[in-house]
Protein backbone atom coordinates (compact mmCIF):
# COMPACT_ATOMS: atom_id res chain seq x y z
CA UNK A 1 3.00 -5.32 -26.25
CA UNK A 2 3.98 -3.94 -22.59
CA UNK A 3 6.83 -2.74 -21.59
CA UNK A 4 8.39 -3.84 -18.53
CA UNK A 5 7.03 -1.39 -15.73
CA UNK A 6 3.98 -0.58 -17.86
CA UNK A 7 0.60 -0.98 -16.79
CA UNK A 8 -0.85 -3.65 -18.92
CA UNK A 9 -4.64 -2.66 -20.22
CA UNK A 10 -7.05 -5.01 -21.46
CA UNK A 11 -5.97 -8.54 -19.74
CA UNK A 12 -8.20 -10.47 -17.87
CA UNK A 13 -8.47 -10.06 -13.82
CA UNK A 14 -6.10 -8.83 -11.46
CA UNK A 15 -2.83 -10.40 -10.54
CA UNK A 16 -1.69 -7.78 -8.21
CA UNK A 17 -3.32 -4.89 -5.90
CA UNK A 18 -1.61 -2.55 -4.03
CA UNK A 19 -3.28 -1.04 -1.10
CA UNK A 20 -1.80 2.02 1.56
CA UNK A 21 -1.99 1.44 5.37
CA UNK A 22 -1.30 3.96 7.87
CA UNK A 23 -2.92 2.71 10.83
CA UNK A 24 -6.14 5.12 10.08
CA UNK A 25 -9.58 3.90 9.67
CA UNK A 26 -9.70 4.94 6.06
CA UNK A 27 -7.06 2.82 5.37
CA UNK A 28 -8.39 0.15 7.09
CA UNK A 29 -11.47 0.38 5.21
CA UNK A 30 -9.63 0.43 1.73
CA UNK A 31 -7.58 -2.89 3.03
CA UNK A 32 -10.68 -4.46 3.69
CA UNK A 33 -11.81 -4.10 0.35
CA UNK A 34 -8.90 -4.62 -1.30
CA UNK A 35 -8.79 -7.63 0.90
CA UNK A 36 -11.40 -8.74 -0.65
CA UNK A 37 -11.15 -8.21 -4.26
CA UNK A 38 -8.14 -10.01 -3.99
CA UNK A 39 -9.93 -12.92 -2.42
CA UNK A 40 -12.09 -13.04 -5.04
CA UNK A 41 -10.13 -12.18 -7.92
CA UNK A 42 -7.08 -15.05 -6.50
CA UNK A 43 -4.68 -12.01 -6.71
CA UNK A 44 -1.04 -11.21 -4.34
CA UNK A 45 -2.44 -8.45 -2.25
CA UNK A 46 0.74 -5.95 -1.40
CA UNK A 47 -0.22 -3.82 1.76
CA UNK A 48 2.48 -0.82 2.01
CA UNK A 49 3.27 1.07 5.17
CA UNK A 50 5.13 4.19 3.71
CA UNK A 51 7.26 6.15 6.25
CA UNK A 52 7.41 9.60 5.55
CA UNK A 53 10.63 11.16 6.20
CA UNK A 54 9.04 14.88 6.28
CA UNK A 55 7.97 15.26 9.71
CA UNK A 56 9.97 16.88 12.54
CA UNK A 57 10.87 13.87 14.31
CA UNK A 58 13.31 13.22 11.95
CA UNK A 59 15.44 16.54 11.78
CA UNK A 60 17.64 14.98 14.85
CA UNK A 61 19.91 11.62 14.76
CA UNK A 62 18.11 10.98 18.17
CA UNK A 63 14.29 11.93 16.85
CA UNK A 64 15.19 9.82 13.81
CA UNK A 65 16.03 6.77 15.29
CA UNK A 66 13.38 7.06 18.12
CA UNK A 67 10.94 7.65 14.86
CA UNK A 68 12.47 4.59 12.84
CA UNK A 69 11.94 2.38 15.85
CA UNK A 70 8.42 3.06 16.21
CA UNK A 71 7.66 2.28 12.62
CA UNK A 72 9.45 -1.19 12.59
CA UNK A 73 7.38 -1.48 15.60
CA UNK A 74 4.63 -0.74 14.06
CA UNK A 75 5.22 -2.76 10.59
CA UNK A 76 5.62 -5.90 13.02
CA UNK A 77 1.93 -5.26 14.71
CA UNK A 78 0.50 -5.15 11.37
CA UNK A 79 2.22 -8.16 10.06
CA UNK A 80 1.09 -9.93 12.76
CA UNK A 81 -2.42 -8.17 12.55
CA UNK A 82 -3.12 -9.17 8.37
CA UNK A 83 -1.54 -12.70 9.26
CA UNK A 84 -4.64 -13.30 11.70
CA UNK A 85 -6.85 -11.85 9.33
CA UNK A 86 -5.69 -12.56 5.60
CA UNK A 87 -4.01 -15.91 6.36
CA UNK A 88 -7.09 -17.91 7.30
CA UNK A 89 -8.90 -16.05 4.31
CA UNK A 90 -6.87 -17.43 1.70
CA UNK A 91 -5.93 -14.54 0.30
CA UNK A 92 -1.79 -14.44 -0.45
CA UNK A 93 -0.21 -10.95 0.50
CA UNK A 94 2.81 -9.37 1.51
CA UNK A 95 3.82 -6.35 3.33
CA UNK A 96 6.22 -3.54 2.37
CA UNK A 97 7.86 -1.46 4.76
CA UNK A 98 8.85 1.63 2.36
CA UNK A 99 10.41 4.66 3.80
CA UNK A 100 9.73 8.38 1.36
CA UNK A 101 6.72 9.88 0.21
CA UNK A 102 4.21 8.33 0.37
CA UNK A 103 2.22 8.98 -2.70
CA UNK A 104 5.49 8.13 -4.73
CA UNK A 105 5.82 4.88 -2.44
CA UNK A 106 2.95 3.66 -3.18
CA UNK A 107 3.64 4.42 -6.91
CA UNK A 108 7.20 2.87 -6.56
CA UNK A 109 6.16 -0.39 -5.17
CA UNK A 110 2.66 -0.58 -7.56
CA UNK A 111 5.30 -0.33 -10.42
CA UNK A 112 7.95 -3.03 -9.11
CA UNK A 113 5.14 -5.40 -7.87
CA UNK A 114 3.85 -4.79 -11.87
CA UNK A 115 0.38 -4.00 -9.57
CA UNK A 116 -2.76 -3.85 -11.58
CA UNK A 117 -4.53 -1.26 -9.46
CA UNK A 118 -3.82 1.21 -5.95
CA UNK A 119 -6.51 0.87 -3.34
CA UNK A 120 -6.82 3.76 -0.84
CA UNK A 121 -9.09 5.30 1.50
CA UNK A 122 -10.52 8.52 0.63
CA UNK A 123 -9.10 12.31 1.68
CA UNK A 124 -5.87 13.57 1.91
CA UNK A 125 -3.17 14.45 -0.63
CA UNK A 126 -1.54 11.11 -1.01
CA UNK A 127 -4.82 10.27 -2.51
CA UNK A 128 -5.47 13.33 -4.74
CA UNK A 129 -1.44 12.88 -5.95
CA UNK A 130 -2.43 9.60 -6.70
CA UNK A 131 -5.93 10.10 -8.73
CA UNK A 132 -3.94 12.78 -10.69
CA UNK A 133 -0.46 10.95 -11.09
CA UNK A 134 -0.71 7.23 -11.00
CA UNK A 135 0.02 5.39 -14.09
CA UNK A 136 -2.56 3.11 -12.85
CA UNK A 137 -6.22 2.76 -11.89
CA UNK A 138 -6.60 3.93 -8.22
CA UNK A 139 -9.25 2.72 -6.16
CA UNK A 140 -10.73 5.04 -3.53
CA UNK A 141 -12.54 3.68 -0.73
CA UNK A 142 -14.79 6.16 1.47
């Protein structure tokens, strides 16, 4: 029996896949797939746009809100962007603006959305954190 918040192993199909988007073409790549999987599998795809709070626009008030801004911004061109693409595919999806690390956002939201599986594109350390500290199957899409 699962816990709630546990990954649940051994049930049939996928109900749930969470997939990182940053705007990069390896991103894009693992949405696309993820995109479809979820198409085919009748699942909620969850895209999440994680805003990481490291970087040094954000050690001022006035970098920080110029930085915030341009995020929003940007979460509203890729609503509109997966609405042209994903609504007239049939696939149901959502988008989550989450603001942290992004490995652990991607984590955090995978875990409230009860997500079967994390798609992401290959490289970087969000994806190595992931492969080594995800309490669920991560996907890695060249």
């Amino acid at each position: 029996m699962s816990r709630r918040g546990d990954f649940e192993i051994g049930k049939d199909g996928l109900a749930v896949i969470v997939v990182g988007v940053d705007g990069g073409d390896r991103a894009l790549h693992a949405a696309a797939w993820a995109s479809g999987l979820a198409r085919r599998e009748r699942a909620l795809l969850v895209l999440v746009y994680v805003e990481a709070l490291a970087g040094p626009a954000y050690w001022s008030p006035l970098g920080m809100a110029t930085a915030a801004e341009a995020a929003s911004e940007y979460v509203a061109e890729l609503h509109q962007a997966a609405s042209a693409y994903l609504d007239q595919s049939g696939v149901q999806w959502e988008l989550v603006h989450y603001r942290g690390d992004p490995a652990h956002g991607l984590e955090a939201v995978a875990e409230d959305r009860r997500a079967d599986c994390i798609v992401v594109g290959r490289g970087g350390g969000v994806t190595r954190s992931l492969v080594n500290d995800a309490r669920r199957p991560v996907v890695v899409v060249p």
